[in-house]
C-alpha atoms as a PDB file:
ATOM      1  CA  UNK A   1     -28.800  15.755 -25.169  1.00  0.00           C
ATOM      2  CA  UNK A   2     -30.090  16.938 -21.705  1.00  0.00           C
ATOM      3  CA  UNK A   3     -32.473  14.470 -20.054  1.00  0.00           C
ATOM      4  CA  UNK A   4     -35.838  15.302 -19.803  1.00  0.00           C
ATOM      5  CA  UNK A   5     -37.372  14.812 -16.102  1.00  0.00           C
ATOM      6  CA  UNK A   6     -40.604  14.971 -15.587  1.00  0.00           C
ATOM      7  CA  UNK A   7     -42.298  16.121 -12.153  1.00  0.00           C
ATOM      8  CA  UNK A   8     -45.551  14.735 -10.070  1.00  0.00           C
ATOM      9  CA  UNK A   9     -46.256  16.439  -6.653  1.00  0.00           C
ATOM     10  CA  UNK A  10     -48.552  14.938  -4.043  1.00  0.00           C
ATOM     11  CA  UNK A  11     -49.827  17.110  -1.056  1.00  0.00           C
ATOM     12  CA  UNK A  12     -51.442  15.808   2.116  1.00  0.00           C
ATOM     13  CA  UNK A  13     -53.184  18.000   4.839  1.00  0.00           C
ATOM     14  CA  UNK A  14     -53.370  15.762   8.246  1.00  0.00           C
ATOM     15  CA  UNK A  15     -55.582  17.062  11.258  1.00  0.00           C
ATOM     16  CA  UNK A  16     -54.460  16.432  14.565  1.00  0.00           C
ATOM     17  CA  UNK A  17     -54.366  12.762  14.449  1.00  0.00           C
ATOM     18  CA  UNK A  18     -52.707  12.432  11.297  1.00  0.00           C
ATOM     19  CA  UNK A  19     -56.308  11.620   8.663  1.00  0.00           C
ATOM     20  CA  UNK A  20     -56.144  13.432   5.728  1.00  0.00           C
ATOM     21  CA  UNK A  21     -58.023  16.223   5.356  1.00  0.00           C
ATOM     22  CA  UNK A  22     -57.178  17.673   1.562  1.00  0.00           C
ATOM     23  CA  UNK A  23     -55.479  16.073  -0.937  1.00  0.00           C
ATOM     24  CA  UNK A  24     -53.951  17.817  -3.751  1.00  0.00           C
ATOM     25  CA  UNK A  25     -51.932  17.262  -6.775  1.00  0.00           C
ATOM     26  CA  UNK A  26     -49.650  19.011  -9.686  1.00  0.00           C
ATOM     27  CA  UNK A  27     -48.254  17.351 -12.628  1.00  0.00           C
ATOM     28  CA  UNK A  28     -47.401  20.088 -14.672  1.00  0.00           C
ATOM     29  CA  UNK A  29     -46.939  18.168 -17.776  1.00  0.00           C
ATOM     30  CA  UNK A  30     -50.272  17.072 -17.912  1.00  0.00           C
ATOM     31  CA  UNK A  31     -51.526  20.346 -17.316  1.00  0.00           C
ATOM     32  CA  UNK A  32     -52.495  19.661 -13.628  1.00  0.00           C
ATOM     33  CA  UNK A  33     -51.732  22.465 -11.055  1.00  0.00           C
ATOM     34  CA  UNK A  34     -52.655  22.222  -7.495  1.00  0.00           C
ATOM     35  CA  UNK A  35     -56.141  19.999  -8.119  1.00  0.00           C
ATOM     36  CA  UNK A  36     -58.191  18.673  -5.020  1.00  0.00           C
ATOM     37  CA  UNK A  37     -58.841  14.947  -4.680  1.00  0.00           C
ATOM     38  CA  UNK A  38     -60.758  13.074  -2.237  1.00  0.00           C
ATOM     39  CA  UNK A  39     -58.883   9.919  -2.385  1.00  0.00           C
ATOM     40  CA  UNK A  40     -55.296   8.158  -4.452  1.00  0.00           C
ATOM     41  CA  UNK A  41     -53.664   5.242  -4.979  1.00  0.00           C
ATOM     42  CA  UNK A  42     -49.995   4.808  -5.601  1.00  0.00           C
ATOM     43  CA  UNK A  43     -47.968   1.833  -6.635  1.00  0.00           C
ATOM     44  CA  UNK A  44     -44.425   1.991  -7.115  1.00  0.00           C
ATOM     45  CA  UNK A  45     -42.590  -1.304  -7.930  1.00  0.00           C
ATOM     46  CA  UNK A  46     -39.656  -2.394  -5.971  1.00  0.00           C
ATOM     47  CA  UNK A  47     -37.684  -4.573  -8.537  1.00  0.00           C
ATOM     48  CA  UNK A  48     -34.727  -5.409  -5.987  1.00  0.00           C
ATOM     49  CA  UNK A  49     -36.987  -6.411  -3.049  1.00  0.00           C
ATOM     50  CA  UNK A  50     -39.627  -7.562  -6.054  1.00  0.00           C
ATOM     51  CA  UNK A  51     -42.820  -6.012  -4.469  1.00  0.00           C
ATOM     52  CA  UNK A  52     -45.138  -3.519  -4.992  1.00  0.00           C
ATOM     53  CA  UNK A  53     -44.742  -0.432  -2.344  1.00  0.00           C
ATOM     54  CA  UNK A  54     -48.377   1.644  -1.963  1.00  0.00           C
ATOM     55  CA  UNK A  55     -49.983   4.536  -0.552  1.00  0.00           C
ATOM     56  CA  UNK A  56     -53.799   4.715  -0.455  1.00  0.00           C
ATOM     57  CA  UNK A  57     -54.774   7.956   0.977  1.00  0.00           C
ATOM     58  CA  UNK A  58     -58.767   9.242   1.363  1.00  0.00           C
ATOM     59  CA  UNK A  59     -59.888  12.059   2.846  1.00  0.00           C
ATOM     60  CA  UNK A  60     -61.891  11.778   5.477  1.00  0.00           C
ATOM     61  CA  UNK A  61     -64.582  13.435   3.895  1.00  0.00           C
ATOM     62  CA  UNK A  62     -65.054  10.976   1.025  1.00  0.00           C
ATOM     63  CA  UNK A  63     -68.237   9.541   0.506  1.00  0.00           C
ATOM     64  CA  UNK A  64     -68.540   5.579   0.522  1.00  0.00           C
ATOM     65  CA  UNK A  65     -70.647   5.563  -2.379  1.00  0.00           C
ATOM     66  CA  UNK A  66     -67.942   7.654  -4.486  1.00  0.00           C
ATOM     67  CA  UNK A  67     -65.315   5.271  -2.900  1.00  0.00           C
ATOM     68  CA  UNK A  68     -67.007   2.068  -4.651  1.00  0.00           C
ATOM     69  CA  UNK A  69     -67.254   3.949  -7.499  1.00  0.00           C
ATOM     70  CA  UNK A  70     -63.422   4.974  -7.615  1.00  0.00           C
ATOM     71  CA  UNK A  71     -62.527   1.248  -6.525  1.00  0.00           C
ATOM     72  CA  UNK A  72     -64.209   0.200  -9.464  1.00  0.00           C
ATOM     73  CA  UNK A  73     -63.102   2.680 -12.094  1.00  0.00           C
ATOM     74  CA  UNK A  74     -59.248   2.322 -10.865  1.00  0.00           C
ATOM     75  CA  UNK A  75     -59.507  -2.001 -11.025  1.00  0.00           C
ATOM     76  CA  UNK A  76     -61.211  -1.294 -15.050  1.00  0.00           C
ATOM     77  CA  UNK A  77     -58.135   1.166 -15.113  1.00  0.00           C
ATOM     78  CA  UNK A  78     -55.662  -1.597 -13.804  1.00  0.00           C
ATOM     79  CA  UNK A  79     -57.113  -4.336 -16.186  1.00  0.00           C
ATOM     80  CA  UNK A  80     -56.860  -2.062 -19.575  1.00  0.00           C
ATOM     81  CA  UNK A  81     -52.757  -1.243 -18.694  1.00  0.00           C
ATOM     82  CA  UNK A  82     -52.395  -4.923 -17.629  1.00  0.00           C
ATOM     83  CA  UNK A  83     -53.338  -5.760 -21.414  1.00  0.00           C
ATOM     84  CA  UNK A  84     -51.120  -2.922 -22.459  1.00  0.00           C
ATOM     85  CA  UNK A  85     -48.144  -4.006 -19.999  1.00  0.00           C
ATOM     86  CA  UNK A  86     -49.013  -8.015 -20.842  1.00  0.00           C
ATOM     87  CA  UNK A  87     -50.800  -7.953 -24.420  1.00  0.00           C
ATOM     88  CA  UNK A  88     -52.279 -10.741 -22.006  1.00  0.00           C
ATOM     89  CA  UNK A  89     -56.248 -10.617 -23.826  1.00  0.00           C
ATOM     90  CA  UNK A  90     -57.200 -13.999 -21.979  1.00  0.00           C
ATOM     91  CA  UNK A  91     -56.502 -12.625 -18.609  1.00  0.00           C
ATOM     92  CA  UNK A  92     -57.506  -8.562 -19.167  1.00  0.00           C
ATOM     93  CA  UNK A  93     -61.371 -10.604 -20.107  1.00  0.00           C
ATOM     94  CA  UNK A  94     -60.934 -12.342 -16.812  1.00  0.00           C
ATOM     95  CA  UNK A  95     -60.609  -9.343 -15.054  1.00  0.00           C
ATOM     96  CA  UNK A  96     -63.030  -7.181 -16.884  1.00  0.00           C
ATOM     97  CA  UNK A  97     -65.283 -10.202 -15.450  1.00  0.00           C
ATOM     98  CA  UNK A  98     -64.499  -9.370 -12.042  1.00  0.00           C
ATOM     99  CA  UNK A  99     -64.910  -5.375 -12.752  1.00  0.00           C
ATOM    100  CA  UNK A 100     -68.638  -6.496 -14.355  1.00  0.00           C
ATOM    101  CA  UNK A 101     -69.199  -8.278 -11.224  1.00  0.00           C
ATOM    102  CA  UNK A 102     -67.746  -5.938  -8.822  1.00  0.00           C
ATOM    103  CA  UNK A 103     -70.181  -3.576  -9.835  1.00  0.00           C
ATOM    104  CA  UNK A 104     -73.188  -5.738 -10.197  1.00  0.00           C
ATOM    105  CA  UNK A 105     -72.733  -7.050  -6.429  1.00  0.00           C
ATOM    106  CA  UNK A 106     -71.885  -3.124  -5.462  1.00  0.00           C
ATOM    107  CA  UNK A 107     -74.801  -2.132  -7.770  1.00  0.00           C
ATOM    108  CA  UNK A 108     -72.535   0.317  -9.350  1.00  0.00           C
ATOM    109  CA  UNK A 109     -74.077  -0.245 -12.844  1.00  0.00           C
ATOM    110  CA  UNK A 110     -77.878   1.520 -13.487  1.00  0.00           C
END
């Protein structure tokens, strides 16, 4: 049986002093081809050195209000695959807490 690989590119445009300018992205399995973003997060777990490696990447161009907004929608985001990773339901509350209270203080919620 061949093994099945699956592909994710990320593309960054820098100006002259190295601040993203466009972001895109392709991940052709999910049907994504070339798509703009403002602003990403990756986290990619190092299990030998056990810690998390990241690249957060904005555009300089993103708004501040959409950035609170994305903050808040990626911790809610973080808290429902931490109860899928941890089946964990006391903890995933305690965070949706914080994500309820993030966006009061951020007045995120209408």
């Amino acid at each position: 049986m061949a093994n099945l690989k699956s592909k994710i590119t990320l593309n960054v445009e820098l100006d002259e002093n190295r601040v993203p300018e466009k972001l895109n992205w392709t991940a052709q399995d999910g049907g994504i081809t070339n798509a703009e973003a403002k602003a990403m997060m990756l986290s990619v777990w190092d299990s030998a050195a056990q810690e998390s490696l990241r690249i957060d990447l904005w555009t300089k161009d993103m708004p501040v209000d959409e950035m609170k907004v994305f903050f808040h929608q990626t911790l809610v985001a973080m808290s429902n695959t931490f109860n899928r990773a941890t089946q964990d339901e006391k903890m995933t509350a305690t965070m949706k807490d914080f994500c309820d209270y993030f966006a009061e203080k951020l007045e995120l919620k209408k």
